[in-house]
N, C-alpha and C. Protein backbone atom coordinates (compact mmCIF):
# COMPACT_ATOMS: atom_id res chain seq x y z
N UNK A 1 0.82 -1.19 0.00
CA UNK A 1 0.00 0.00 0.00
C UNK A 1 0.86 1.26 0.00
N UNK A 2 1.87 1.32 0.78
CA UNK A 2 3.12 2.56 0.87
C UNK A 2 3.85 2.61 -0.61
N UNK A 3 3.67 1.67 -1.37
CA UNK A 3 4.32 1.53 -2.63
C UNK A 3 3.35 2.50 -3.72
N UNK A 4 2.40 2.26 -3.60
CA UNK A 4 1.33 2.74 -4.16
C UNK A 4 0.95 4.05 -4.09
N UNK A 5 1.04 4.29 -2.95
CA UNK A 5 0.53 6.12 -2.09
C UNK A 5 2.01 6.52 -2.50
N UNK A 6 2.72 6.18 -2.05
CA UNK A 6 4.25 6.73 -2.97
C UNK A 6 4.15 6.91 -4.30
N UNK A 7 4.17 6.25 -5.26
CA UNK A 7 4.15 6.50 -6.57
C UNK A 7 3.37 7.12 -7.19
N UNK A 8 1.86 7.18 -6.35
CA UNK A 8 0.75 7.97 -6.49
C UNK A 8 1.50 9.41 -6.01
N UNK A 9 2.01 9.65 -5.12
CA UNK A 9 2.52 11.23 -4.77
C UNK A 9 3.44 11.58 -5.53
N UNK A 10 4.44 10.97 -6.10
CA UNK A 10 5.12 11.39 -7.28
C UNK A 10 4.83 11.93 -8.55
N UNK A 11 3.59 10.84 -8.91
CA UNK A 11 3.39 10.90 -10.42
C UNK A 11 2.42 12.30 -9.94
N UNK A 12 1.83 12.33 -8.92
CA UNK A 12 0.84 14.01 -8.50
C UNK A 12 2.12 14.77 -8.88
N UNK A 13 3.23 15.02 -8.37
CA UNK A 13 3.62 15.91 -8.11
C UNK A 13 4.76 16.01 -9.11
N UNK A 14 4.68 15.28 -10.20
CA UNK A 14 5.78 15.69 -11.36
C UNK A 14 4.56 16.26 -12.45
N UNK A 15 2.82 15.99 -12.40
CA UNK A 15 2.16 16.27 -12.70
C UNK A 15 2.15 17.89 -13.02
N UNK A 16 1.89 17.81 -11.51
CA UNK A 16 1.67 19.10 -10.59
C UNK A 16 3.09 20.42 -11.48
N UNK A 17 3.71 19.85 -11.31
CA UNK A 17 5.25 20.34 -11.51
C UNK A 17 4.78 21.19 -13.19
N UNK A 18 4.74 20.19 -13.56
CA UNK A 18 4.65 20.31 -15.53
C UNK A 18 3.77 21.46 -15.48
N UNK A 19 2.35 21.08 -14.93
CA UNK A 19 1.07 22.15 -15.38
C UNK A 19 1.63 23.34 -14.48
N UNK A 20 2.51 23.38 -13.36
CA UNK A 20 3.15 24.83 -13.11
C UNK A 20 4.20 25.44 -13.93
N UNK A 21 4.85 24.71 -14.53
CA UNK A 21 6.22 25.06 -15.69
C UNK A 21 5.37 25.82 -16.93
N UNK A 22 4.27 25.15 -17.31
CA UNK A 22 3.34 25.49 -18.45
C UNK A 22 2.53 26.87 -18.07
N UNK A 23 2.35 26.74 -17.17
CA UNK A 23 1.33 27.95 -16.59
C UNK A 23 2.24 29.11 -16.42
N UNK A 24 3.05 29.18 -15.83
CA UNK A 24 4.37 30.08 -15.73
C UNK A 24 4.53 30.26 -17.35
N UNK A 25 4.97 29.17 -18.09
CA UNK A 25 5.69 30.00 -19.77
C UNK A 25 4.28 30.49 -20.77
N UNK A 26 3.38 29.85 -20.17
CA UNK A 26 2.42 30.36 -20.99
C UNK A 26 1.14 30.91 -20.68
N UNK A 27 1.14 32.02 -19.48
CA UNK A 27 -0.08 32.42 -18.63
C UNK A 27 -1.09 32.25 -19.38
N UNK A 28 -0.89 33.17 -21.08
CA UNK A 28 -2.43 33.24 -21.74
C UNK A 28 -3.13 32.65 -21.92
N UNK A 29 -2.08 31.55 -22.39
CA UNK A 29 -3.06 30.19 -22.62
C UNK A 29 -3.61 29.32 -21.62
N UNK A 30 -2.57 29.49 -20.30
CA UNK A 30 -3.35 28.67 -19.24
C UNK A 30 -4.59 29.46 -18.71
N UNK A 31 -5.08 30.93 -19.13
CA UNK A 31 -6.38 31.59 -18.86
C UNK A 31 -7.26 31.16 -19.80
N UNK A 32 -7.09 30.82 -20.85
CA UNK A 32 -7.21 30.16 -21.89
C UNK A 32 -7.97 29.14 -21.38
N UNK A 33 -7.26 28.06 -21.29
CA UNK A 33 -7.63 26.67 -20.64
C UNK A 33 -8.33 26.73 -19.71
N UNK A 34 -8.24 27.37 -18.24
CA UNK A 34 -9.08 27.69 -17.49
C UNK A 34 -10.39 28.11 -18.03
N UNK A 35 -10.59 29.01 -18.66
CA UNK A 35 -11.76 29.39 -19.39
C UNK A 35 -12.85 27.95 -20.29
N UNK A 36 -11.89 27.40 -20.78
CA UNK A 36 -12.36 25.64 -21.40
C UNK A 36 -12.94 24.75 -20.54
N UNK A 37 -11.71 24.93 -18.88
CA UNK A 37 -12.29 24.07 -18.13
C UNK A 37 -13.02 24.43 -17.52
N UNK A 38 -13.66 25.42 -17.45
CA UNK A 38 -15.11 26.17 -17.21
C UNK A 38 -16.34 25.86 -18.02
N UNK A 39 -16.35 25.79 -19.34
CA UNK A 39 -17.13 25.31 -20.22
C UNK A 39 -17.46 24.06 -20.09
N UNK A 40 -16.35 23.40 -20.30
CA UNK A 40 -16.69 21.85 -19.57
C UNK A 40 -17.25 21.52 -18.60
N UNK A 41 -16.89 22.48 -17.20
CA UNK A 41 -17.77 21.98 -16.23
C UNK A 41 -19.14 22.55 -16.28
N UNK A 42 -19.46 23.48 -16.91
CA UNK A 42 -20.84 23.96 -16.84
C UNK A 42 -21.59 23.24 -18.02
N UNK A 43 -21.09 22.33 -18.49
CA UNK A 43 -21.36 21.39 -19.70
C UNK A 43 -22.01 20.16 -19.07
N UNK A 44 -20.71 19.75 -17.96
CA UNK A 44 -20.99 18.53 -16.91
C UNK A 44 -22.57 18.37 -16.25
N UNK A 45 -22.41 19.97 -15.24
CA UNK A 45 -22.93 20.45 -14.57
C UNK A 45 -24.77 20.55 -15.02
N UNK A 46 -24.57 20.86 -16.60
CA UNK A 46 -26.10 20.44 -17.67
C UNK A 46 -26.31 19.31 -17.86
N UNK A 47 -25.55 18.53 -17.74
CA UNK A 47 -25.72 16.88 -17.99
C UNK A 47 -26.42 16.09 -16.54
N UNK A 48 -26.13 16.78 -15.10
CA UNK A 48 -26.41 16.11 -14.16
C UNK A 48 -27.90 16.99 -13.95
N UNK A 49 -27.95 18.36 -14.53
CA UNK A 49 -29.26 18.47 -13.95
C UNK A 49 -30.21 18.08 -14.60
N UNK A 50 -29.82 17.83 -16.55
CA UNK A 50 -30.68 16.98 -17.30
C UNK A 50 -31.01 15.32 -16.40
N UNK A 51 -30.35 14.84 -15.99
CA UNK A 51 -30.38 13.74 -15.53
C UNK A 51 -31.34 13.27 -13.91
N UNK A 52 -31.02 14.87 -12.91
CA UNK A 52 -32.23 15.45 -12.04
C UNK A 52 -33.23 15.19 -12.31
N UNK A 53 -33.66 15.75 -13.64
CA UNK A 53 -34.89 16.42 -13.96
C UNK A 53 -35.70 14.84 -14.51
N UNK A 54 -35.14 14.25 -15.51
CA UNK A 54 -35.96 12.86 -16.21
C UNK A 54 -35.53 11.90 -14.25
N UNK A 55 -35.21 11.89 -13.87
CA UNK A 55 -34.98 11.24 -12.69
C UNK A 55 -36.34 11.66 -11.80
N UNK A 56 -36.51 12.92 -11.71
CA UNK A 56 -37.50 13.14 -11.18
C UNK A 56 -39.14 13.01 -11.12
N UNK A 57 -39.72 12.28 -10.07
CA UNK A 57 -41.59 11.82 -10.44
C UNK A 57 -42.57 12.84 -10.47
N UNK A 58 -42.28 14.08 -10.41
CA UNK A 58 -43.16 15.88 -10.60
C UNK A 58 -42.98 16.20 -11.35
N UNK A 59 -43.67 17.11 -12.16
CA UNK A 59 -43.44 18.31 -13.18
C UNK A 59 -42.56 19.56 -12.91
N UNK A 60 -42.49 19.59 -11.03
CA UNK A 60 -42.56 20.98 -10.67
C UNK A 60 -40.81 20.97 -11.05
N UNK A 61 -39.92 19.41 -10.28
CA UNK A 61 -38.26 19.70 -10.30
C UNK A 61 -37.48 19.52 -11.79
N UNK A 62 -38.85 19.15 -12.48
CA UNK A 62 -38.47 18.74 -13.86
C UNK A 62 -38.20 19.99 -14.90
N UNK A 63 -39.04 20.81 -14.46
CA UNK A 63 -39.23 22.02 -15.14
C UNK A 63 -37.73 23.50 -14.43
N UNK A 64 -37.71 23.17 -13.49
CA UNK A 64 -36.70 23.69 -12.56
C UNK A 64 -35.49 23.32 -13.18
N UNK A 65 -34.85 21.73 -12.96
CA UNK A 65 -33.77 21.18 -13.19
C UNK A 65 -33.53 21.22 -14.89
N UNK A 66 -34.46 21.28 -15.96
CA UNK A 66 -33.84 21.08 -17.17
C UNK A 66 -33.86 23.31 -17.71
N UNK A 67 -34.32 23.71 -16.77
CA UNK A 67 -33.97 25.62 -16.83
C UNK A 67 -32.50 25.58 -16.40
N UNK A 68 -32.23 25.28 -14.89
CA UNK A 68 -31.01 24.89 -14.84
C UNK A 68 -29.85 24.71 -15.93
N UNK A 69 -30.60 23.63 -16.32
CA UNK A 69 -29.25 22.90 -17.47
C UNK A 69 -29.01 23.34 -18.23
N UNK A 70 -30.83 24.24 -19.03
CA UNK A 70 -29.93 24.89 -19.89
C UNK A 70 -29.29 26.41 -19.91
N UNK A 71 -29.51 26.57 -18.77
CA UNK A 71 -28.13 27.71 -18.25
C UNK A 71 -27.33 26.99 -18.01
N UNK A 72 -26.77 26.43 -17.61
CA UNK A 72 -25.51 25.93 -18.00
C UNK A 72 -24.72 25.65 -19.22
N UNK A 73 -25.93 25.35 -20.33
CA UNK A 73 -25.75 24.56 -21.45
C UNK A 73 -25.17 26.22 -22.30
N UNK A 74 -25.75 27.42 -21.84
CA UNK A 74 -25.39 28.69 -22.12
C UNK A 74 -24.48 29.36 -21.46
N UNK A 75 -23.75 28.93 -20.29
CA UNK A 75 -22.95 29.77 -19.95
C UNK A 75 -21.67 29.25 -20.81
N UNK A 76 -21.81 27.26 -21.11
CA UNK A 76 -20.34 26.83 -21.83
C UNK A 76 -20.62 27.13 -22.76
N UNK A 77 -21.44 27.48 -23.68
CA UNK A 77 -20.94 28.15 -24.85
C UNK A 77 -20.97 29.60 -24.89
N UNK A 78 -21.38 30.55 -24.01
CA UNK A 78 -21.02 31.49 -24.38
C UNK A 78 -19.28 31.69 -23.29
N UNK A 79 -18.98 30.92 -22.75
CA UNK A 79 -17.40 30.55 -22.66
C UNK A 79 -16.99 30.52 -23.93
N UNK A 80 -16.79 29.54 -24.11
CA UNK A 80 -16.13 29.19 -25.43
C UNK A 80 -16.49 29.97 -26.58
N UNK A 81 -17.53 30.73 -26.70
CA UNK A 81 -17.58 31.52 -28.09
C UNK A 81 -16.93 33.10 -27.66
N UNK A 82 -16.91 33.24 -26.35
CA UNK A 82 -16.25 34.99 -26.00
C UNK A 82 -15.05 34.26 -25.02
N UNK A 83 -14.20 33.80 -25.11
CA UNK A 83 -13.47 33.20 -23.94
C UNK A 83 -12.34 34.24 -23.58
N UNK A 84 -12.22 35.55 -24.00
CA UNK A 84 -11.58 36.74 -23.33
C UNK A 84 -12.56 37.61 -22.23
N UNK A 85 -13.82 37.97 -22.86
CA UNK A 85 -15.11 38.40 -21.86
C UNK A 85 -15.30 37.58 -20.90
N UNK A 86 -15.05 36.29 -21.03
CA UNK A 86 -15.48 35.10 -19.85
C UNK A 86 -14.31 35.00 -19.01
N UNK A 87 -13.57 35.65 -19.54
CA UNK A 87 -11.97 35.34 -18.58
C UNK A 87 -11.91 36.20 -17.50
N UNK A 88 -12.61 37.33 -17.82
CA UNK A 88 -12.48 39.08 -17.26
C UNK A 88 -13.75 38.51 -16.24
N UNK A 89 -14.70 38.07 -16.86
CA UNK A 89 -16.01 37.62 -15.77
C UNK A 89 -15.19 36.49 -14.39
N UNK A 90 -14.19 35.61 -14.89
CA UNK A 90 -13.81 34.84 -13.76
C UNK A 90 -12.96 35.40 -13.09
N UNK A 91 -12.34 36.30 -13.19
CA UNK A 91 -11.30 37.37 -12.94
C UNK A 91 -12.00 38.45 -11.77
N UNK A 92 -13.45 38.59 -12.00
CA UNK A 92 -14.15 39.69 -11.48
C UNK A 92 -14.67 38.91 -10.42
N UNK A 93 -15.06 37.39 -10.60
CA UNK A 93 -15.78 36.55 -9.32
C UNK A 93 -14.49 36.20 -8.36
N UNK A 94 -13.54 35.99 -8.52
CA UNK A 94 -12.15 36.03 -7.83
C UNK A 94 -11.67 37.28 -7.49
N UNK A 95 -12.09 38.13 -7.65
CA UNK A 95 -11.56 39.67 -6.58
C UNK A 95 -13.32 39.86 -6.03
N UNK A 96 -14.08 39.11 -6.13
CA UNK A 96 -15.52 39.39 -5.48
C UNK A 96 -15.00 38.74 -4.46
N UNK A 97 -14.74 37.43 -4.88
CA UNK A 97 -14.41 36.30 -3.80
C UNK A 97 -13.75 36.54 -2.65
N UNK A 98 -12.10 37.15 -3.07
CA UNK A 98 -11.46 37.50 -2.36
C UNK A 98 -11.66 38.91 -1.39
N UNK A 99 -12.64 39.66 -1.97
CA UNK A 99 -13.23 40.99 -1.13
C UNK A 99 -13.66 40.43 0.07
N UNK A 100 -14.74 39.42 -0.36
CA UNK A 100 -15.93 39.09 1.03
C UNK A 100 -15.41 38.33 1.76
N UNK A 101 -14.18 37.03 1.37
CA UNK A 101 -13.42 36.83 2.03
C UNK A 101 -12.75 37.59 3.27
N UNK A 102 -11.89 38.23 2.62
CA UNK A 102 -11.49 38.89 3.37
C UNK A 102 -11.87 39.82 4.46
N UNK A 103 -13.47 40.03 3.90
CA UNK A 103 -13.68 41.30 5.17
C UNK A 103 -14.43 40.35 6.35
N UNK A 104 -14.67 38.92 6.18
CA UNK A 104 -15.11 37.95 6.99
C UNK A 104 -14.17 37.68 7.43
N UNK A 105 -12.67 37.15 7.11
CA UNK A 105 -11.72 37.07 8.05
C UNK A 105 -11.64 38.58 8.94
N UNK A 106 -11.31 39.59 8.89
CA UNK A 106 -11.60 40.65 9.55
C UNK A 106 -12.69 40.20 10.92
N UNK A 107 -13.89 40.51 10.26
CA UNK A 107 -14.67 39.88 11.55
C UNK A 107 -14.70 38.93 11.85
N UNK A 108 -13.85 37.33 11.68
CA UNK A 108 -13.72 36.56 12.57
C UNK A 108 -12.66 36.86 13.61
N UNK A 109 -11.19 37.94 13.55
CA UNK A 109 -10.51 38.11 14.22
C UNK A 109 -10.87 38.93 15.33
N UNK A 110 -12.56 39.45 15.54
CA UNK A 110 -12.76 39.73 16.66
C UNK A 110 -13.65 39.15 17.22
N UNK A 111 -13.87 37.92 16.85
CA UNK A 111 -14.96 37.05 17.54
C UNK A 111 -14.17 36.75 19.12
N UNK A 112 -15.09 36.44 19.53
CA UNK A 112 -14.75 36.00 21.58
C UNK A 112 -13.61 35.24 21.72
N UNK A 113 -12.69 35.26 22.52
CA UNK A 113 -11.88 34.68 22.89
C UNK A 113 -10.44 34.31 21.98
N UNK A 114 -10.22 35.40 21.30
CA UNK A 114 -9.14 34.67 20.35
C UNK A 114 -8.44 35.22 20.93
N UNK A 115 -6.69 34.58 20.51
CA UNK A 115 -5.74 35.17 21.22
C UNK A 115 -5.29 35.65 20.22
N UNK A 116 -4.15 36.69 21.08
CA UNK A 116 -3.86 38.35 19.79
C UNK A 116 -3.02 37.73 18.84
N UNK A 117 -2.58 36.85 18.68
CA UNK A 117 -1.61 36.47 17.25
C UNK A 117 -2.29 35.78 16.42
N UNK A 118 -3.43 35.03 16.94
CA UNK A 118 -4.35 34.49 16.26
C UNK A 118 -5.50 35.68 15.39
N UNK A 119 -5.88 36.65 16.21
CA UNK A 119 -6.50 37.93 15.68
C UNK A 119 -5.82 38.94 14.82
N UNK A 120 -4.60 38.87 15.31
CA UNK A 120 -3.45 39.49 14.02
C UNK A 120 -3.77 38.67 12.31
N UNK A 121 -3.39 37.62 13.18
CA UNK A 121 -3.17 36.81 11.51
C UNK A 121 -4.42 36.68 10.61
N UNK A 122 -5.37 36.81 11.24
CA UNK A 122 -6.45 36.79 10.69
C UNK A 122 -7.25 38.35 10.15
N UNK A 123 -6.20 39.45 11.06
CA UNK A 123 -6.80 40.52 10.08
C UNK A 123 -5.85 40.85 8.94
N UNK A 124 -4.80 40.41 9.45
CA UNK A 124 -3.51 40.64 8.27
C UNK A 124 -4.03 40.09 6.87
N UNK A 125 -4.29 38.42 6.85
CA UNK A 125 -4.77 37.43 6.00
C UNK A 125 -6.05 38.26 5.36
N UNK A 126 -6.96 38.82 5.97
CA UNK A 126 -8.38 39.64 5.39
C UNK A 126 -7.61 40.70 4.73
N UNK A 127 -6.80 41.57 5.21
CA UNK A 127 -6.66 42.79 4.49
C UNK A 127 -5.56 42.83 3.33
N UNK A 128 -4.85 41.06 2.87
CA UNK A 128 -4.29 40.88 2.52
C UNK A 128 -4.89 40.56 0.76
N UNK A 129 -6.51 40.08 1.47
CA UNK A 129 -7.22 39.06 0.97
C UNK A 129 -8.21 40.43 0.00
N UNK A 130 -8.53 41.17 0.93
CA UNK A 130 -8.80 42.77 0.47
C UNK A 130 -8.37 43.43 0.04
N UNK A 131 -6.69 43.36 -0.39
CA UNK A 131 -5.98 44.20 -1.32
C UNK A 131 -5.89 43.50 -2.53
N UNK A 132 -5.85 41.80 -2.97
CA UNK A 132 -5.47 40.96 -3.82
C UNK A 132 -6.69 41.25 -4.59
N UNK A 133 -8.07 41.27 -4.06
CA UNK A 133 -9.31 41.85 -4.34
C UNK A 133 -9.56 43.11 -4.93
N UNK A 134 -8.80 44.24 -4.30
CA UNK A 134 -8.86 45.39 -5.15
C UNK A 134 -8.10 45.68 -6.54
N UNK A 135 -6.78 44.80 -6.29
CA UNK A 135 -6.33 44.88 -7.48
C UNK A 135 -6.89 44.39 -8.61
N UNK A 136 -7.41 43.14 -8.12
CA UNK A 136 -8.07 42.42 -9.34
C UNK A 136 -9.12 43.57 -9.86
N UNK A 137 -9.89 44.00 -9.27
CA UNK A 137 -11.03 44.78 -9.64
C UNK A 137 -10.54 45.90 -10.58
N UNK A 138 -8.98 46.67 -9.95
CA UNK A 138 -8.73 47.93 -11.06
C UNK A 138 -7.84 47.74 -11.81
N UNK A 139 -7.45 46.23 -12.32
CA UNK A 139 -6.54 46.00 -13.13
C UNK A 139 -7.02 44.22 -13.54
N UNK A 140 -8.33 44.06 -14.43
CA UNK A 140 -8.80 42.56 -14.30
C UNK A 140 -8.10 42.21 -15.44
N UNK A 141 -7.29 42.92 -16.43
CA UNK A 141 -6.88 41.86 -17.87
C UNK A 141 -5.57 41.14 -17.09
N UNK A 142 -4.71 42.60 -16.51
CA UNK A 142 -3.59 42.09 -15.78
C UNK A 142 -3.49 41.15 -14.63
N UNK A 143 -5.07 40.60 -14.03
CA UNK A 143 -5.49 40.32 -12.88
C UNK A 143 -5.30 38.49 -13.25
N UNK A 144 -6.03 38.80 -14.85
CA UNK A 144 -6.15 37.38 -15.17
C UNK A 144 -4.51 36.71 -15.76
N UNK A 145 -3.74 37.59 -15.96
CA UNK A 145 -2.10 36.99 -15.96
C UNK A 145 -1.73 36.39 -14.82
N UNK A 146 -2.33 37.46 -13.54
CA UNK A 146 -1.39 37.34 -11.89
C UNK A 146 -2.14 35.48 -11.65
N UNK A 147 -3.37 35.74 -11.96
CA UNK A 147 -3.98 34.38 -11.76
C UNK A 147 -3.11 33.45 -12.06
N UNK A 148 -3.15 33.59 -13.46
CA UNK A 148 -2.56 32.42 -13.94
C UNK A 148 -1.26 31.78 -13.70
N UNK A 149 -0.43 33.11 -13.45
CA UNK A 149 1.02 33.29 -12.73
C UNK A 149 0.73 32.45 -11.30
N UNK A 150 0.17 32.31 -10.69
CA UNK A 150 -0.20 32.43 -9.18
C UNK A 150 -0.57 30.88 -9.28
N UNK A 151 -1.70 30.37 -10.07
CA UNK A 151 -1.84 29.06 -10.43
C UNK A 151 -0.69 28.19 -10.88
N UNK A 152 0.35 28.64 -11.67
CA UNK A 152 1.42 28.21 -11.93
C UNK A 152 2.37 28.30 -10.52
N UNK A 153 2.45 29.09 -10.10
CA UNK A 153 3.28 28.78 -8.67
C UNK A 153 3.15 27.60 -7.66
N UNK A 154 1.76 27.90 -7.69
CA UNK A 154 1.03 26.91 -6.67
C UNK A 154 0.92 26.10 -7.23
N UNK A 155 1.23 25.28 -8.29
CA UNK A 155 1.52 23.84 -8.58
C UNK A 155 3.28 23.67 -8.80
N UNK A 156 3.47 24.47 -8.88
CA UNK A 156 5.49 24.47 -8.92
C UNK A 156 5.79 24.07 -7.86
N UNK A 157 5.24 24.71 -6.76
CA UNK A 157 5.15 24.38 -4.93
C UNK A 157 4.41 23.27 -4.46
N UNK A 158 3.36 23.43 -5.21
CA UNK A 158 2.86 21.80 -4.28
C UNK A 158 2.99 20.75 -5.33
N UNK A 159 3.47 21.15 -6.63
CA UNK A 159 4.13 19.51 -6.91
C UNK A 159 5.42 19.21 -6.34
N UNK A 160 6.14 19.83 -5.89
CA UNK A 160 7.37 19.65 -5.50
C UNK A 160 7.36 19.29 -3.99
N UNK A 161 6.27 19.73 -3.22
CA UNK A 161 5.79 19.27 -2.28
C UNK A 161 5.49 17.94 -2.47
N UNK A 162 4.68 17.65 -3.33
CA UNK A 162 3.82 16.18 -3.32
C UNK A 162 5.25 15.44 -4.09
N UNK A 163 6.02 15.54 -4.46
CA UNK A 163 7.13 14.93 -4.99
C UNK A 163 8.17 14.28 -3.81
N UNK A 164 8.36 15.49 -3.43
CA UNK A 164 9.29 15.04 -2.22
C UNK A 164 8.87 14.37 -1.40
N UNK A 165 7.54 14.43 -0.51
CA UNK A 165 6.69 13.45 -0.17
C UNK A 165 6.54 11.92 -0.38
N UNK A 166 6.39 11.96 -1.27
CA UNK A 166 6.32 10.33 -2.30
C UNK A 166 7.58 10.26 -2.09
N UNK A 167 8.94 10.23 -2.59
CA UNK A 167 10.23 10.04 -2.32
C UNK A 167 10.42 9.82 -0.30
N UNK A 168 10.52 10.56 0.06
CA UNK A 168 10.20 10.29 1.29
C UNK A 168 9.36 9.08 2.08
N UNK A 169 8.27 8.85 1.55
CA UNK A 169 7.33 7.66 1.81
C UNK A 169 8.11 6.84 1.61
N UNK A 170 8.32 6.51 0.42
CA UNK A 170 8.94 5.32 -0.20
C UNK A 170 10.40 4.95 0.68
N UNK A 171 11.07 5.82 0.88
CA UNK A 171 12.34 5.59 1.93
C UNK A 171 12.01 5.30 2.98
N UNK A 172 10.75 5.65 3.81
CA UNK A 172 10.21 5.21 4.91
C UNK A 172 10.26 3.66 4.65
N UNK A 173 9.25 3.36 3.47
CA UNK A 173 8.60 1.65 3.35
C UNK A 173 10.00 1.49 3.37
N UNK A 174 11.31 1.64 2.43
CA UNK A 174 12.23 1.01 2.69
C UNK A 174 12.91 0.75 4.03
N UNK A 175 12.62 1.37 4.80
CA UNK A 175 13.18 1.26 6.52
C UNK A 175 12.50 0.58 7.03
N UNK A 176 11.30 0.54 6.75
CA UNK A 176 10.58 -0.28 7.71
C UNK A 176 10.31 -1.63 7.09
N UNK A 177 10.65 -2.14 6.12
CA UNK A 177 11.15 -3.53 5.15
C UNK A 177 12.40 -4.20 5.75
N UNK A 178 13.26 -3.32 6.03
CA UNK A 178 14.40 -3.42 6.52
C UNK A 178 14.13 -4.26 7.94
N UNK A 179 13.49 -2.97 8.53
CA UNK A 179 13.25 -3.31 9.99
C UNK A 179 12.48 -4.63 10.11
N UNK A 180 11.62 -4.73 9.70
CA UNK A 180 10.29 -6.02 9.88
C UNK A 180 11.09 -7.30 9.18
N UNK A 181 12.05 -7.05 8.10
CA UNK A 181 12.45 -8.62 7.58
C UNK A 181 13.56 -9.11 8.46
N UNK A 182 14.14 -8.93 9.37
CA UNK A 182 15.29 -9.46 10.49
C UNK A 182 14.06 -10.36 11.20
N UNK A 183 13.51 -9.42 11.60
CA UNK A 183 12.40 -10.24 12.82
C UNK A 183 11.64 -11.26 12.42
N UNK A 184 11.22 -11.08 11.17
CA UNK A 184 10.55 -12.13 9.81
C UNK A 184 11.76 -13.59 10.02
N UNK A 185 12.65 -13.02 9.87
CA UNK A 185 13.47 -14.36 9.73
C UNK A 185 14.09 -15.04 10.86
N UNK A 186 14.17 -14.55 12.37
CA UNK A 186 14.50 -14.95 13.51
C UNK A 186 13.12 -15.96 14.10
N UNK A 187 12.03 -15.12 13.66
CA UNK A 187 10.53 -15.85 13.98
C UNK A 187 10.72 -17.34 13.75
N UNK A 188 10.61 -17.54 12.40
CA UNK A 188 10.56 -18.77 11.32
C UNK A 188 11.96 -19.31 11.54
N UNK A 189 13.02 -19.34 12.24
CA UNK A 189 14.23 -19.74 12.93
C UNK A 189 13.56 -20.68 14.09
């Protein structure tokens, strides 16, 4: 099983590695792609509520779930037919995101009983979360590069994370192979 979860964390994290190398040399296109894998999922996303809806024994969730779908069935193509307008739209829900975020971390750092480094970090993290937010908002073409830049990091880092990991595991199983086959063979002695 350690053989397995090992090689499984490697192959993640040379994965991981590549789609950060790619994302880094080629932001546009990985906004690009992002934008695709948006279409796709709101493609998915029409397929399960078509599937809701004939699943369903009423008129009322049937009529609900296939409106649904086909908003969905319209947001992936109007992805894919404007996929610069749709980029700026995911660009704008990610500095929304990060606004309300942030001003909720804010007021969790004065909820009851926290201690002051814990209330620090948590208004620091909000107003951190509130500036990443404003930028996006007064700079969204450049917002959707930092993204993509930022997405590429964070798989440069956590594949190399999940890499070293797996390498690590695997030297573990080897120690403890080590360890367990002496005793294996003194037993059966």
């Amino acid at each position: 099983m350690l053989k397995s979860l090992s090689t499984s964390l490697i192959l993640r994290g040379l994965l991981a590695v590549a789609i950060g190398v790619v994302a880094l040399a080629w932001p546009g296109v990985t906004v690009l792609a992002l934008v695709v894998v948006f279409a796709v999922y709101a493609f998915i996303g029409a397929g399960f509520q078509a599937m809701q809806a004939f699943s369903s024994r009423t008129a009322g969730p049937v009529v609900g779930h296939l409106l649904l779908g086909l908003v969905n069935i319209a947001a992936g193509v109007l992805a894919l037919a404007w996929p610069v307008p749709t980029a700026l739209v995911l660009v704008l829900l990610v500095a929304s995101w990060a606004v309300v975020t942030g001003v909720l971390e804010v007021f969790a750092a004065f909820r009851r009983n926290e201690e002051a480094g814990t209330r620090a970090m948590y208004v620091f993290g909000g107003l951190v979360s509130m500036a990443f937010g404003a930028v996006l908002f007064a700079r969204p073409g450049m917002g959707a590069i930092s993204l993509a830049l930022l997405f590429g990091l964070f798989n440069l880092i956590g594949g190399s994370w999940l890499f070293v990991r797996g390498i690590e595991l695997r030297e573990a199983r080897t120690q403890l192979r080590s360890l367990v086959s002496p005793t294996e063979t003194k037993a059966a002695a």
